[in-house]
PDB file of N, CA and C in Angstrom:
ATOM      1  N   UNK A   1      27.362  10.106  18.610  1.00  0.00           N
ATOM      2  CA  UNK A   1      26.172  10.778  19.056  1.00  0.00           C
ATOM      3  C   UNK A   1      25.764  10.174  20.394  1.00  0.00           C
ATOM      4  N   UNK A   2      25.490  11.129  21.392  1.00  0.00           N
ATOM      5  CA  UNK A   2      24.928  10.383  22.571  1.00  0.00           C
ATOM      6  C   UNK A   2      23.720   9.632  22.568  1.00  0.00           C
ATOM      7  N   UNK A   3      23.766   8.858  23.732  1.00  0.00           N
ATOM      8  CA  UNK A   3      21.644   8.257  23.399  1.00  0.00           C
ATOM      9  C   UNK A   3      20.937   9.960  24.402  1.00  0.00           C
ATOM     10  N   UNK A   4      19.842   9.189  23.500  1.00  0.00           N
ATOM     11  CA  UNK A   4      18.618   9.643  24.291  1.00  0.00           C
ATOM     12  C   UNK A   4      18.645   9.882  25.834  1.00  0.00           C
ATOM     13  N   UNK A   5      18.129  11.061  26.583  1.00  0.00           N
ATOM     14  CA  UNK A   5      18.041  10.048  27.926  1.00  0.00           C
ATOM     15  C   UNK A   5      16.933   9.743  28.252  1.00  0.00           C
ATOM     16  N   UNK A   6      16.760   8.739  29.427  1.00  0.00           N
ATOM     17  CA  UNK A   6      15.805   8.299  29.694  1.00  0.00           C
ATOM     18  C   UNK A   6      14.888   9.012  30.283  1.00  0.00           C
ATOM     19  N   UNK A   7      13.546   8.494  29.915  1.00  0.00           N
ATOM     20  CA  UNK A   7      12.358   9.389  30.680  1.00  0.00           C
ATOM     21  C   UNK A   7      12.371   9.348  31.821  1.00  0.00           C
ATOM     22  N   UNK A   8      11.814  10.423  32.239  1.00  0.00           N
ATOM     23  CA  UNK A   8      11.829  11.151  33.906  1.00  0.00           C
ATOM     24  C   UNK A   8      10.501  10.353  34.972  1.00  0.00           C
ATOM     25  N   UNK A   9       9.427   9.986  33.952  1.00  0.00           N
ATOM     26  CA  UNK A   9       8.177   9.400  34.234  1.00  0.00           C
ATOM     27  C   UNK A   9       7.925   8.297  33.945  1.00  0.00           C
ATOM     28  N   UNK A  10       7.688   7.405  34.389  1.00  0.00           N
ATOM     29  CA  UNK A  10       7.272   6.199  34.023  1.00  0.00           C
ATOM     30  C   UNK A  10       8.246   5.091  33.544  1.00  0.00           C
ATOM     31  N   UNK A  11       8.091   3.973  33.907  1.00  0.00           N
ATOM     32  CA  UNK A  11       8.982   2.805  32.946  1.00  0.00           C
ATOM     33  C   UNK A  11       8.937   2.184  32.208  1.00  0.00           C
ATOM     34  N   UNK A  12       7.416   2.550  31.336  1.00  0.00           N
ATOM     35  CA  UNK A  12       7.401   2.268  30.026  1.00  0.00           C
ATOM     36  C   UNK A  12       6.850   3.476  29.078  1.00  0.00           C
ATOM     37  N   UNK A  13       6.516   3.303  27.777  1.00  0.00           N
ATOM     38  CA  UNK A  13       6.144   4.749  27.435  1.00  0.00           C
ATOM     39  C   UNK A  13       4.399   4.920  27.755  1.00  0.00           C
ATOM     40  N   UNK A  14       3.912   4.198  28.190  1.00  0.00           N
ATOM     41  CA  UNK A  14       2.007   3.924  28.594  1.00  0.00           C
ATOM     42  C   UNK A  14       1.973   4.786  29.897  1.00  0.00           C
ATOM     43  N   UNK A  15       2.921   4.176  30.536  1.00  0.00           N
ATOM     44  CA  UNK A  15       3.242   5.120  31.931  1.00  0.00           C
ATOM     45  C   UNK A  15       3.960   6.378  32.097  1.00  0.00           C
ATOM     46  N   UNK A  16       4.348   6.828  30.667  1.00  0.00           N
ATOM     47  CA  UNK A  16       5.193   7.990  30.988  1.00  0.00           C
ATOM     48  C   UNK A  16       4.401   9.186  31.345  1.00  0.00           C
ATOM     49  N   UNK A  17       4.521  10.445  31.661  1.00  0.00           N
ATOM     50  CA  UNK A  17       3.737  11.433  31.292  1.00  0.00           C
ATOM     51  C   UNK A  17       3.661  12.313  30.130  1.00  0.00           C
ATOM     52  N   UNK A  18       3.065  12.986  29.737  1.00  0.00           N
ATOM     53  CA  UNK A  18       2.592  13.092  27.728  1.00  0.00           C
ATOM     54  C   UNK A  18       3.804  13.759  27.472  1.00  0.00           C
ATOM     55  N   UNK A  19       4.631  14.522  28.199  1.00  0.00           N
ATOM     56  CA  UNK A  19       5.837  15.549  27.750  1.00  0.00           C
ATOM     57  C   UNK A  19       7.169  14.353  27.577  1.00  0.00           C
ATOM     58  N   UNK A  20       7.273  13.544  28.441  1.00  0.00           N
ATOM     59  CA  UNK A  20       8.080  12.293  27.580  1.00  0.00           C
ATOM     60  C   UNK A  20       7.666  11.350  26.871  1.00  0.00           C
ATOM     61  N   UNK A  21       6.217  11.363  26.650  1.00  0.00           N
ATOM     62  CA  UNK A  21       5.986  10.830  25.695  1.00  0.00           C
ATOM     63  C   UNK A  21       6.051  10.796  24.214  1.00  0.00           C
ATOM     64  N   UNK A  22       5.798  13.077  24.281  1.00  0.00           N
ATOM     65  CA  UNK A  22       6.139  12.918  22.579  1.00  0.00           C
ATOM     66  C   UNK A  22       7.478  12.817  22.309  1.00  0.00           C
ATOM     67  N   UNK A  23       8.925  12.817  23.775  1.00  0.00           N
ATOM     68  CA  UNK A  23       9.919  13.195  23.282  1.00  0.00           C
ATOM     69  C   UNK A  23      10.562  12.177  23.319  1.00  0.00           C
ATOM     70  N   UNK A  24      10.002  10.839  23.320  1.00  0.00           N
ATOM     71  CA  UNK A  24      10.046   9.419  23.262  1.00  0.00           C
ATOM     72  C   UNK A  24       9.849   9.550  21.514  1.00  0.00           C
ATOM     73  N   UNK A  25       9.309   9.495  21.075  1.00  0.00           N
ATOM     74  CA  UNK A  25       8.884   9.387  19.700  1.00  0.00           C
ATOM     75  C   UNK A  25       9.220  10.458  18.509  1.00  0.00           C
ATOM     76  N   UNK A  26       9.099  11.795  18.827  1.00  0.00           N
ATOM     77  CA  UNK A  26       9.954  12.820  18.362  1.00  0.00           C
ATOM     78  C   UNK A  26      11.224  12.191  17.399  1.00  0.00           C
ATOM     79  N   UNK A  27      11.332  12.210  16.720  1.00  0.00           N
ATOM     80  CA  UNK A  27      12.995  11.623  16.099  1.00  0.00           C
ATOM     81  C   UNK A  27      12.790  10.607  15.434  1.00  0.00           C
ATOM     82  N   UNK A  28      11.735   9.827  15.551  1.00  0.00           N
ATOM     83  CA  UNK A  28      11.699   7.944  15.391  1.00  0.00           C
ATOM     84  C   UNK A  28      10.733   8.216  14.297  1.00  0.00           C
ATOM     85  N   UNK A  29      11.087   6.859  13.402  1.00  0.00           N
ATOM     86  CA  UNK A  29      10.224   6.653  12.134  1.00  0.00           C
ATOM     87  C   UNK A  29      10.618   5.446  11.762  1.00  0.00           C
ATOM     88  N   UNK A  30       9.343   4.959  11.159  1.00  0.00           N
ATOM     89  CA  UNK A  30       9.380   3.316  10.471  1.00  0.00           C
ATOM     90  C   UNK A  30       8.219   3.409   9.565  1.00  0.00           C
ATOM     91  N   UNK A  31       8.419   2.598   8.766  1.00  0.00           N
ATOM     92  CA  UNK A  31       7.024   2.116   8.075  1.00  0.00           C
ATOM     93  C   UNK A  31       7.796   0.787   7.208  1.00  0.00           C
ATOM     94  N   UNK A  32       6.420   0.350   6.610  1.00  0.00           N
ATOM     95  CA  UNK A  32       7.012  -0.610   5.666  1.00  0.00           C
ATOM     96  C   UNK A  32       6.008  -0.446   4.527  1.00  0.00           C
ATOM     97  N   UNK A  33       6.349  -1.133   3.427  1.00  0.00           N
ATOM     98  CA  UNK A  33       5.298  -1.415   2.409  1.00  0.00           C
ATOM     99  C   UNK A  33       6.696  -2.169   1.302  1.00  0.00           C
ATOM    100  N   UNK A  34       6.025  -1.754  -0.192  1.00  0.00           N
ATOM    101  CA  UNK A  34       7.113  -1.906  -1.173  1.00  0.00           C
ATOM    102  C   UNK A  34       7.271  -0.668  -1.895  1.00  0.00           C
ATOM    103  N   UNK A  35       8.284  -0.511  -3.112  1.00  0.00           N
ATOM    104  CA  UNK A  35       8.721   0.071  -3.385  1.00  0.00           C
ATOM    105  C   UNK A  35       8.697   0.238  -5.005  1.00  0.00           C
ATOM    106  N   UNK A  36       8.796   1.144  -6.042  1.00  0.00           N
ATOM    107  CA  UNK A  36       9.026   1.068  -7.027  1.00  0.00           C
ATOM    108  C   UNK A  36      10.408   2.279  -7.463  1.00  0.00           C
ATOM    109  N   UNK A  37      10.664   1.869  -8.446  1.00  0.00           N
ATOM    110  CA  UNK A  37      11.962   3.294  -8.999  1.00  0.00           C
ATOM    111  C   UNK A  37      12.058   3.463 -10.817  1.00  0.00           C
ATOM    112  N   UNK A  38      11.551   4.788 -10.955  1.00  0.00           N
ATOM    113  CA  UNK A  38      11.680   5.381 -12.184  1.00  0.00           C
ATOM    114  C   UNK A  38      12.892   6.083 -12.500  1.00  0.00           C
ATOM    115  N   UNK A  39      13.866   4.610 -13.593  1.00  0.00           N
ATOM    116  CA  UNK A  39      15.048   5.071 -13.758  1.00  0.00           C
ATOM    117  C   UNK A  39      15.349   6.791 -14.329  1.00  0.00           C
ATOM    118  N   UNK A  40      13.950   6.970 -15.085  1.00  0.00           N
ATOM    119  CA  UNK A  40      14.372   8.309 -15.742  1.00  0.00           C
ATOM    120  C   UNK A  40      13.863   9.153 -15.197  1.00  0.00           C
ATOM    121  N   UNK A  41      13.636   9.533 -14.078  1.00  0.00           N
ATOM    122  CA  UNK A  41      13.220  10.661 -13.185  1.00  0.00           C
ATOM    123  C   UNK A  41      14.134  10.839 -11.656  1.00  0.00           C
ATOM    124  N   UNK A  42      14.658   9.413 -11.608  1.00  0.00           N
ATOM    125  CA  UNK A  42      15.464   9.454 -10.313  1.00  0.00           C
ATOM    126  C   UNK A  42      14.870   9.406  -9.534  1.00  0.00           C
ATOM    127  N   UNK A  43      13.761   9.082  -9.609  1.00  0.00           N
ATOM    128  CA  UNK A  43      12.811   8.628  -8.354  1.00  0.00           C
ATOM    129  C   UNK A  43      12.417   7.302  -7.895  1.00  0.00           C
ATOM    130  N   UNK A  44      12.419   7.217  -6.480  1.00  0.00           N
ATOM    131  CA  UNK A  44      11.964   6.236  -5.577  1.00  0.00           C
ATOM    132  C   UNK A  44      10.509   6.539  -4.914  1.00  0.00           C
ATOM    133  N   UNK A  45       9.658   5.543  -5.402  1.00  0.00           N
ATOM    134  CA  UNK A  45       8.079   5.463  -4.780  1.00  0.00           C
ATOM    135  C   UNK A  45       8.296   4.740  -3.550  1.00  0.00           C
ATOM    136  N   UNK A  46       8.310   4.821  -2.233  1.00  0.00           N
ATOM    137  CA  UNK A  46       7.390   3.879  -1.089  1.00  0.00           C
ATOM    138  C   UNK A  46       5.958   3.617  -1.202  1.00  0.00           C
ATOM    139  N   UNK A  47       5.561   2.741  -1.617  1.00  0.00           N
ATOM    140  CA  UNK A  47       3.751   2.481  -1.092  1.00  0.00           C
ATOM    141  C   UNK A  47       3.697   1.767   0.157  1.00  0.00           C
ATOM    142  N   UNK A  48       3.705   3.296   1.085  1.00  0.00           N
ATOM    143  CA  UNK A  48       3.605   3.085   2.493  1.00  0.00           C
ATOM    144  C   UNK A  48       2.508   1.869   3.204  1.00  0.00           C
ATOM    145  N   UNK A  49       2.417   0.972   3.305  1.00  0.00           N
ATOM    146  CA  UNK A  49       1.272   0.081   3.819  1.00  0.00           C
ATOM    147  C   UNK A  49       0.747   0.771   5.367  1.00  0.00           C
ATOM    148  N   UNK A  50       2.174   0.284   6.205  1.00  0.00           N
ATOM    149  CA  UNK A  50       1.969   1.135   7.760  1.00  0.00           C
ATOM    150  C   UNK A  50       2.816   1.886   7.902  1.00  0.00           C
ATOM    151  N   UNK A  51       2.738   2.773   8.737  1.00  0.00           N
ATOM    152  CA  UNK A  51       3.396   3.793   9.269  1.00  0.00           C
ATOM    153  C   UNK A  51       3.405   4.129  11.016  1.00  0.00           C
ATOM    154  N   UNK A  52       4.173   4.375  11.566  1.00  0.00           N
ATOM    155  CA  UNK A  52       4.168   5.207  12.677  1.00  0.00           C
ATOM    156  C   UNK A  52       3.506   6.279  12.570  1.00  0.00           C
ATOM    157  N   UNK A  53       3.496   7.123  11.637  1.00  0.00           N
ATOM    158  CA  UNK A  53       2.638   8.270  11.263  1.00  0.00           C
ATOM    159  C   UNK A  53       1.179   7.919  10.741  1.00  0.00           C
ATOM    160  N   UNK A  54       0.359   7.599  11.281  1.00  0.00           N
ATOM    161  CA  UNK A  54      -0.544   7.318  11.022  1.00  0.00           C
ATOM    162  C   UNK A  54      -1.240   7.742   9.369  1.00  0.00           C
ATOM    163  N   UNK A  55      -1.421   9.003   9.509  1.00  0.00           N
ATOM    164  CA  UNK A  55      -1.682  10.016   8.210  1.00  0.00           C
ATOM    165  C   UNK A  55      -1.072   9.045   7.069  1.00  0.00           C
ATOM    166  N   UNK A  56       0.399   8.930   7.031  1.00  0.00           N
ATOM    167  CA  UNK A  56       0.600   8.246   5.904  1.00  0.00           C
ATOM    168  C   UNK A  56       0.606   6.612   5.327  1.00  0.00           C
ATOM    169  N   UNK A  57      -0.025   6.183   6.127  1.00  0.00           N
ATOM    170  CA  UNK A  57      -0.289   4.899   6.289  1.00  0.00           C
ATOM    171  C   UNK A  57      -1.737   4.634   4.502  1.00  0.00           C
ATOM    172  N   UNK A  58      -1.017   3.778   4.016  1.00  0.00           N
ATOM    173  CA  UNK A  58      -1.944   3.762   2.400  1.00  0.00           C
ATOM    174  C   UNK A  58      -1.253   4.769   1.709  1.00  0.00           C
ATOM    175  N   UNK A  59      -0.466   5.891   1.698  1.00  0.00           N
ATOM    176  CA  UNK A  59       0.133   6.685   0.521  1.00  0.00           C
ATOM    177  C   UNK A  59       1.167   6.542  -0.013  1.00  0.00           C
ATOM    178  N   UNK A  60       1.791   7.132  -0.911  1.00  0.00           N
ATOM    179  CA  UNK A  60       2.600   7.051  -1.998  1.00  0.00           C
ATOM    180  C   UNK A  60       4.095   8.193  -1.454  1.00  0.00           C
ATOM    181  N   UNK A  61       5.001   7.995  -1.053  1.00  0.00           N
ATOM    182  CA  UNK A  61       5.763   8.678  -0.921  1.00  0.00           C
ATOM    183  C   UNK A  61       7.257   8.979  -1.507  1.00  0.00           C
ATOM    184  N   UNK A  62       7.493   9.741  -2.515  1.00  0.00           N
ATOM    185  CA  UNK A  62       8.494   9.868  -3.324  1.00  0.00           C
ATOM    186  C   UNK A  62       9.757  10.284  -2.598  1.00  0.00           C
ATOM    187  N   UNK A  63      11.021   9.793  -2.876  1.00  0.00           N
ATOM    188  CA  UNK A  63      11.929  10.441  -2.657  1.00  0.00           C
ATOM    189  C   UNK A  63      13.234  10.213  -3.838  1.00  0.00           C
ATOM    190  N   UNK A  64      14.163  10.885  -3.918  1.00  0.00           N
ATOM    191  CA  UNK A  64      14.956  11.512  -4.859  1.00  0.00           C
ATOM    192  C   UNK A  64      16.336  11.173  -3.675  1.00  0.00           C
ATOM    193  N   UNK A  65      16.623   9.419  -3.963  1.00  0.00           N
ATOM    194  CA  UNK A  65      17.999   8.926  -3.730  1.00  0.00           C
ATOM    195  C   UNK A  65      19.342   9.958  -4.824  1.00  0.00           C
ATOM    196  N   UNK A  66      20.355   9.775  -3.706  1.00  0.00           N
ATOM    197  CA  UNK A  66      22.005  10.041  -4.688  1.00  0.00           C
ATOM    198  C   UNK A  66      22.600   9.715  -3.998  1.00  0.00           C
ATOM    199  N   UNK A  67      23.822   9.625  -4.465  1.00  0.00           N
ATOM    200  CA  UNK A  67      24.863   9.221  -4.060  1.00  0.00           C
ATOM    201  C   UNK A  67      26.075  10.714  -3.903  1.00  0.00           C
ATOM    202  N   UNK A  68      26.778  10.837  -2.631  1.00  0.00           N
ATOM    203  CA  UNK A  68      27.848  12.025  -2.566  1.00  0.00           C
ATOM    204  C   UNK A  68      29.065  11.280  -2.518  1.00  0.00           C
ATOM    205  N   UNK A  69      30.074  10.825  -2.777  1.00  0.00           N
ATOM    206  CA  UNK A  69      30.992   9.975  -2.902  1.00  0.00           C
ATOM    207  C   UNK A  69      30.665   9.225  -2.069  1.00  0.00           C
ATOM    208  N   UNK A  70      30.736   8.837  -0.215  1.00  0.00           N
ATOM    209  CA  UNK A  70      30.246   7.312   0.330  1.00  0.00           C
ATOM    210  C   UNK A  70      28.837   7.406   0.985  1.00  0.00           C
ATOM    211  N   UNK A  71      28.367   8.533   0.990  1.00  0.00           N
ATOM    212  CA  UNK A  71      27.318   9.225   1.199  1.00  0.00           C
ATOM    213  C   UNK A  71      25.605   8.715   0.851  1.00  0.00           C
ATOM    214  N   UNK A  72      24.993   8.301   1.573  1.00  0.00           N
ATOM    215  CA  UNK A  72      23.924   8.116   0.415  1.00  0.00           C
ATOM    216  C   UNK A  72      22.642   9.120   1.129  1.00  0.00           C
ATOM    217  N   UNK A  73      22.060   9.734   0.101  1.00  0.00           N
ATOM    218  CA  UNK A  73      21.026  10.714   0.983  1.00  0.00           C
ATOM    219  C   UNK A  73      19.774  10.943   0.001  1.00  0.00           C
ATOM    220  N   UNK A  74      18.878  11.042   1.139  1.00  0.00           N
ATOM    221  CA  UNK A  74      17.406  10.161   0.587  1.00  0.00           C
ATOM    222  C   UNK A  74      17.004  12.057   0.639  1.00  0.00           C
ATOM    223  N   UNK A  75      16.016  12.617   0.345  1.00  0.00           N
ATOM    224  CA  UNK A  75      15.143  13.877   0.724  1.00  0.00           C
ATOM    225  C   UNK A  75      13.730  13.367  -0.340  1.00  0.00           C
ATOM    226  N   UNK A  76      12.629  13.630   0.377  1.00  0.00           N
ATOM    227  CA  UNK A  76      11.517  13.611   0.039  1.00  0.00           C
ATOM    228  C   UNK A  76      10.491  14.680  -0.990  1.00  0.00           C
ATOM    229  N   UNK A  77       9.925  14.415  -1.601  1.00  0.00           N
ATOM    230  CA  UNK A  77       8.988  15.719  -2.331  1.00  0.00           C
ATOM    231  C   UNK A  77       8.387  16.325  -1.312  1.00  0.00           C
ATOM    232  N   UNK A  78       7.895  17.540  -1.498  1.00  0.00           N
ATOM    233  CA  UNK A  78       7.162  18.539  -0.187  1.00  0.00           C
ATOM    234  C   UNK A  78       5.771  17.827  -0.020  1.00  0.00           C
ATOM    235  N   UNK A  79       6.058  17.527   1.510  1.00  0.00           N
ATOM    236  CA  UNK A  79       4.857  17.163   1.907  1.00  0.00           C
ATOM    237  C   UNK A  79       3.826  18.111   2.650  1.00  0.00           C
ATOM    238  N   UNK A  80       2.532  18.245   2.353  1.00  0.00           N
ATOM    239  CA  UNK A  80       1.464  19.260   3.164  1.00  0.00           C
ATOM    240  C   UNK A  80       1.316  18.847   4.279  1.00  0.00           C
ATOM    241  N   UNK A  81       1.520  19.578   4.968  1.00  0.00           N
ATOM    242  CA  UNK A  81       1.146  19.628   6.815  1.00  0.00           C
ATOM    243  C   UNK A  81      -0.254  19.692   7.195  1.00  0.00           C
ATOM    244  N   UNK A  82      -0.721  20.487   6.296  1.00  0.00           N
ATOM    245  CA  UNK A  82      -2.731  20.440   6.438  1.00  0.00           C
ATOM    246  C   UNK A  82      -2.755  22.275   6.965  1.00  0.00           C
ATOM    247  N   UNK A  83      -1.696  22.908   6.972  1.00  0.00           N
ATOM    248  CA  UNK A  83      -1.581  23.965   7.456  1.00  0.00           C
ATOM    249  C   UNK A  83      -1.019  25.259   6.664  1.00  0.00           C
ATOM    250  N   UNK A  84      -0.870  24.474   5.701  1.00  0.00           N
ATOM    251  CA  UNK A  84      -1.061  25.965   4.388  1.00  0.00           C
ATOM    252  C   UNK A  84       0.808  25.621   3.867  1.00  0.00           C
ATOM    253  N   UNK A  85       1.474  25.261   5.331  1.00  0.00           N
ATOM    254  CA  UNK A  85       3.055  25.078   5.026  1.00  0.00           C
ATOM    255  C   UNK A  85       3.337  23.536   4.345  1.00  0.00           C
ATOM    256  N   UNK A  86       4.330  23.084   4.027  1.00  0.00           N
ATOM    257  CA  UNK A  86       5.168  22.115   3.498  1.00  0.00           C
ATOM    258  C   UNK A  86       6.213  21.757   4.638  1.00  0.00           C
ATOM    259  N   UNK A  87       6.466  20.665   4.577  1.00  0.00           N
ATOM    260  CA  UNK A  87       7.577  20.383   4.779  1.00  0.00           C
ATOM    261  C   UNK A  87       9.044  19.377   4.027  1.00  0.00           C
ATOM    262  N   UNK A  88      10.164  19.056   3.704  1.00  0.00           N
ATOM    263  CA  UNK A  88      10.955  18.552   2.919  1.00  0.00           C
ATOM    264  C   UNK A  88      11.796  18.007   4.164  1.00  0.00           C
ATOM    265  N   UNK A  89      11.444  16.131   4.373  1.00  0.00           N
ATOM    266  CA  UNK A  89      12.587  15.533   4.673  1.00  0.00           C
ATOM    267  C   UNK A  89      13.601  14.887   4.059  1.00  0.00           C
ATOM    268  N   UNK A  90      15.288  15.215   4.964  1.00  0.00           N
ATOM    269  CA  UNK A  90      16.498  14.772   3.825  1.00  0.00           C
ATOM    270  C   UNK A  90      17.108  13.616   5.676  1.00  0.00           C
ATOM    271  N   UNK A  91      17.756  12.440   4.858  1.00  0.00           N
ATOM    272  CA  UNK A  91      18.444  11.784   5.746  1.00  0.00           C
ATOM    273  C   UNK A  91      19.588  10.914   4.909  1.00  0.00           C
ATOM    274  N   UNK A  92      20.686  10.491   5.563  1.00  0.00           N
ATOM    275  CA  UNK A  92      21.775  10.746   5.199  1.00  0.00           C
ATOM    276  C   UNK A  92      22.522   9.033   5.810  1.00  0.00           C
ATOM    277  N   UNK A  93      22.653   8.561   5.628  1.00  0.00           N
ATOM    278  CA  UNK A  93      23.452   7.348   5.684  1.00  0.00           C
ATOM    279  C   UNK A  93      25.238   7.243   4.935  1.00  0.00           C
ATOM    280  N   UNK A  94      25.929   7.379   6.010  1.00  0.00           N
ATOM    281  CA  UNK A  94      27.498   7.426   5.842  1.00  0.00           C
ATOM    282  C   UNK A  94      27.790   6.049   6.643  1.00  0.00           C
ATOM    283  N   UNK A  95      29.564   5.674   6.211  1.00  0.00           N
ATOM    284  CA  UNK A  95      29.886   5.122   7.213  1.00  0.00           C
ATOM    285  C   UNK A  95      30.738   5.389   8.094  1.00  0.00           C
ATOM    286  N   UNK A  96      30.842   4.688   9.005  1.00  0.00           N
ATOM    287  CA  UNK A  96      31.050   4.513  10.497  1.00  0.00           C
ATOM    288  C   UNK A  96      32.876   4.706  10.681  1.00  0.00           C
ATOM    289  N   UNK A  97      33.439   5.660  10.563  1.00  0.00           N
ATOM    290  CA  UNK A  97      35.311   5.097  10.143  1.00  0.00           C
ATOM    291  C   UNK A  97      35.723   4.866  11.704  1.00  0.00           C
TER     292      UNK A  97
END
């Protein structure tokens, strides 16, 4: 996969202008907290502490780990947008041959 390229504005992201700014961040995600897992549902809890996403910073976020033979892929329960829609994230960790 190629990188990113670099922003057009500014040389850090404080200095960029707002159109590379969201496309600085666009793509990117972190948080931390801990975790719990309910063997008989197949579910994984995050208790998000912080977030990059502000919104979810203090919530509970489920996702539904498996395994595809070397495959491992996470997708989330539907989350509300605040806008009547949902959305469902899936991400995917393989290795590198």
């Amino acid at each position: 996969m190629a990188p990113r390229p670099l922003q057009s504005s500014g040389g850090t992201l404080l200095a960029a202008n707002r159109k590379d700014q969201l496309a600085s961040l666009r793509g990117d995600y972190a948080d931390y907290g801990t975790w719990t897992w309910d063997e008989a549902t197949g579910t994984a809890t995050s208790h998000l502490l912080e977030s990059v996403w502000p919104n979810l910073r203090g919530q509970d976020l489920k996702t539904h780990p498996r395994m595809e033979g070397d495959r491992f892929i996470n997708t989330t329960d539907p989350i509300e947008t605040g806008t009547g829609k949902s959305v469902v994230y899936s991400w995917t960790w393989e290795p590198i041959r």
